[in-house]
Every structure is written in structure tokens, then in C-alpha cells.
Protein backbone atom coordinates (compact mmCIF):
# COMPACT_ATOMS: atom_id res chain seq x y z
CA UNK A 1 0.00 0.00 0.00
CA UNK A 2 1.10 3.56 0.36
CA UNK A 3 2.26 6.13 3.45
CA UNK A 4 -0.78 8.00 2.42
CA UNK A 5 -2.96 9.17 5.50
CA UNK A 6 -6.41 8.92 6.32
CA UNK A 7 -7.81 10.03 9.29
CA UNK A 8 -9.90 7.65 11.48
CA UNK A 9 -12.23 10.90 12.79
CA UNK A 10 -13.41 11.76 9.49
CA UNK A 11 -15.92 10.10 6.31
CA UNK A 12 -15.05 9.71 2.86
CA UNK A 13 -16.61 9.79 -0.45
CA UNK A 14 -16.26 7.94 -3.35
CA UNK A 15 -15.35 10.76 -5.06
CA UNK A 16 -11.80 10.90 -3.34
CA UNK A 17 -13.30 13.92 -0.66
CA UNK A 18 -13.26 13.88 3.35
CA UNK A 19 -16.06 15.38 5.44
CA UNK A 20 -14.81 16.63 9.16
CA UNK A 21 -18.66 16.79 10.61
CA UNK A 22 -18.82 19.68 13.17
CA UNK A 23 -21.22 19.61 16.31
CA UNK A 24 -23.32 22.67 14.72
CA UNK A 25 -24.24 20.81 11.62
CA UNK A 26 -21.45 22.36 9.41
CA UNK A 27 -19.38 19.97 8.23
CA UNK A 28 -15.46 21.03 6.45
CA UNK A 29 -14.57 19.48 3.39
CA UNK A 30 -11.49 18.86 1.70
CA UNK A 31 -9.62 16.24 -0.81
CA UNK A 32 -8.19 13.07 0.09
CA UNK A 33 -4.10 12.27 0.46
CA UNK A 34 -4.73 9.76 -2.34
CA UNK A 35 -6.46 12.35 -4.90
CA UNK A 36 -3.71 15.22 -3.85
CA UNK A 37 -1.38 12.68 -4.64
CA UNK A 38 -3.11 11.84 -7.74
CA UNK A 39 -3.47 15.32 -8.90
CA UNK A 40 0.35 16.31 -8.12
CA UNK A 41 1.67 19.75 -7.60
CA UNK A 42 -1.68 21.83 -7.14
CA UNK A 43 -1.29 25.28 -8.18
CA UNK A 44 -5.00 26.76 -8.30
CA UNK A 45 -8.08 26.13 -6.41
CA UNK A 46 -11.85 27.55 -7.01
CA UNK A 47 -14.37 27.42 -4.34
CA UNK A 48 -18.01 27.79 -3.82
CA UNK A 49 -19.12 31.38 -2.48
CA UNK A 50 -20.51 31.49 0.84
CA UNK A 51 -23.97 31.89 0.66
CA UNK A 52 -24.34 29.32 -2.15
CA UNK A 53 -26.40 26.48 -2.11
CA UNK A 54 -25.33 23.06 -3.39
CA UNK A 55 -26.89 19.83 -3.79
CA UNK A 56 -24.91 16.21 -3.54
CA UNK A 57 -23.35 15.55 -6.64
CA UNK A 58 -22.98 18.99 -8.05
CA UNK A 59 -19.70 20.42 -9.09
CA UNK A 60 -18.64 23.45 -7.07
CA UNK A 61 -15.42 24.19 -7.25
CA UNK A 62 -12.04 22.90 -9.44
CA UNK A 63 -8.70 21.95 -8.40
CA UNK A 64 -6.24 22.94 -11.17
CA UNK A 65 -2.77 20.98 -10.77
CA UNK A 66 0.14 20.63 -13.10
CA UNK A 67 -1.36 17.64 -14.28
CA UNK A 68 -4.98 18.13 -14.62
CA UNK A 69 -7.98 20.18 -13.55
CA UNK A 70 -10.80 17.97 -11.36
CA UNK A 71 -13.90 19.16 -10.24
CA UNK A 72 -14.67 19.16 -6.71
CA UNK A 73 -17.95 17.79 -5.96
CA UNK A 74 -20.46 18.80 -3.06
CA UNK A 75 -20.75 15.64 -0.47
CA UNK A 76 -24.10 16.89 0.55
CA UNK A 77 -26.91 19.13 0.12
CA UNK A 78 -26.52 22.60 2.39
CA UNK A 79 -25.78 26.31 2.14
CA UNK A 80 -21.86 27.10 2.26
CA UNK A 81 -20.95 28.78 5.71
CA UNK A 82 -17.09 28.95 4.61
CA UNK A 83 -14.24 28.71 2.70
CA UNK A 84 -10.64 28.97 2.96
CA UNK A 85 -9.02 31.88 2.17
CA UNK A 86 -5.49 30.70 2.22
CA UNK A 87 -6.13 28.91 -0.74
CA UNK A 88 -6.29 31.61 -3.16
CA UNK A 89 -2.35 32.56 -2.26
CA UNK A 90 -1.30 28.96 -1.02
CA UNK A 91 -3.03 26.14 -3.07
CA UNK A 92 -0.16 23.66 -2.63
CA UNK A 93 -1.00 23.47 1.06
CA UNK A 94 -3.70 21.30 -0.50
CA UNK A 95 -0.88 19.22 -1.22
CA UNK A 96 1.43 19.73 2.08
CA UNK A 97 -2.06 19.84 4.78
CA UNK A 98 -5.13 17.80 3.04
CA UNK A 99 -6.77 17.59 6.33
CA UNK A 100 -5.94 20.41 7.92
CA UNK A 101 -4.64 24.15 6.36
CA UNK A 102 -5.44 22.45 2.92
CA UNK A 103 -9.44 22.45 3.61
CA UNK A 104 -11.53 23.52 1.21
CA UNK A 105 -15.29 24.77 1.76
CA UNK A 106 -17.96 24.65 4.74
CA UNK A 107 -21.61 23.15 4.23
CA UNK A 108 -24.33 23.40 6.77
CA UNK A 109 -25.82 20.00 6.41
CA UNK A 110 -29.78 20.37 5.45
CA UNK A 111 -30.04 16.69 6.46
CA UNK A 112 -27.73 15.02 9.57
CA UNK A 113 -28.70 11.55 8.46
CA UNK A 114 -26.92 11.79 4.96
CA UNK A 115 -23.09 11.57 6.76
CA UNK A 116 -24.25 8.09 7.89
CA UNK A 117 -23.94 6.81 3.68
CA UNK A 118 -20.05 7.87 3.65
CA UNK A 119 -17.09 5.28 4.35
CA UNK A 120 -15.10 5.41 7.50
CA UNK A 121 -11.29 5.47 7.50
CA UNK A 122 -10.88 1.64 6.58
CA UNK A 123 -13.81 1.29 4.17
CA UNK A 124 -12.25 4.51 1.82
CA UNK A 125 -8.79 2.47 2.08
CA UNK A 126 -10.57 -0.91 0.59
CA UNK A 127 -12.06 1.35 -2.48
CA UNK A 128 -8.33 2.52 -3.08
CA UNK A 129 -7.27 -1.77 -3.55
């Protein structure tokens, strides 16, 4: 396997995201160590605006890397509380801090039930074989 890291406290998507739920019903989402990895050297990141509403499955944002650009995808339906700043003048700290400076947006969850569908820790590993 790889040194790659994945967090035991958070929930992962298919899509290669992690949710950090919060206890006011915001949750923080980011990318995975396996899809920075992936992407290589990120050099630009757009996010949602605050305010926005997004619905599971809908692209809000891009990660632009040396390689490629992906879409990032919302994890859940909610209004977007936050996102992080340091991103427009550091986006390799996507790369360097997935799970922690590297964050990406904020979504107040409309439904609390819809973060018990994501994998924990070990399942996400098993998709990555």
C-alpha cells in the first residue's frame, strides 16, 4: 500500500473527498491524500461562495494541478458557511495539509442523516485496492 494518511475521525466519499462533521451541523470538506497525490503539484483552487447552495453531486469548485484540472464535488446538500481563504495565495498546502490548512469549503448540512452513507477510515482504504 502507500504512506498515504487517512484520518480515522473523518468520512469519505467515493469521489476521493473527506467530510470533518462539526457539532453545529457544518461539516469542512477537503480532498483526500490519495487524490492530492493523484493530482500532483496543485497550483490553483476555485471554491463555492458562501452563501451558495449546493446539492450532492454537483460540481462546485475545481482543483487545477500541473497535471490536470478535477472538479470538486459537493458531499451533501446545504448552504456554504465557509471557505478557505489561504487557498487563493497557497493552493499547494492542498498538497502539504489535506486535512488540515489544505481544507476547502464549509456546508451546513440540510439533512444530519446523509453523513451516515459515507465510508469510514478503513472502508475509503478498501475502495483505493
Amino acid at each position: 500500500m502507500s504512506d498515504l494518511d487517512y484520518p480515522s475521525d473523518l468520512r469519505y466519499t467515493s469521489d476521493h473527498e473527506w467530510l470533518r462533521p462539526g457539532d453545529d451541523g457544518v461539516v469542512r470538506v477537503g480532498i483526500t491524500s490519495f487524490a492530492q497525490d493523484a493530482l500532483g503539484d496543485v497550483v490553483f483552487v476555485s471554491l463555492p461562495t458562501v452563501g451558495d447552495t449546493v446539492a450532492t453531486g454537483d460540481a462546485c469548485g475545481e482543483v487545477e494541478s500541473t497535471k490536470s484540472v478535477s472538479d470538486v464535488y459537493a458531499p451533501v446538500d446545504g448552504e456554504v458557511t465557509g471557505v478557505n481563504p489561504a487557498l487563493d495565495a497557497t493552493p499547494e498546502l492542498v498538497n502539504s495539509d489535506p486535512y488540515g490548512e489544505g481544507w476547502m469549503f464549509e456546508v451546513r448540512v440540510s439533512d444530519a442523516s446523509a453523513l451516515d452513507a459515507f465510508m469510514d477510515a478503513d472502508a475509503y482504504q478498501q475502495t483505493l485496492g
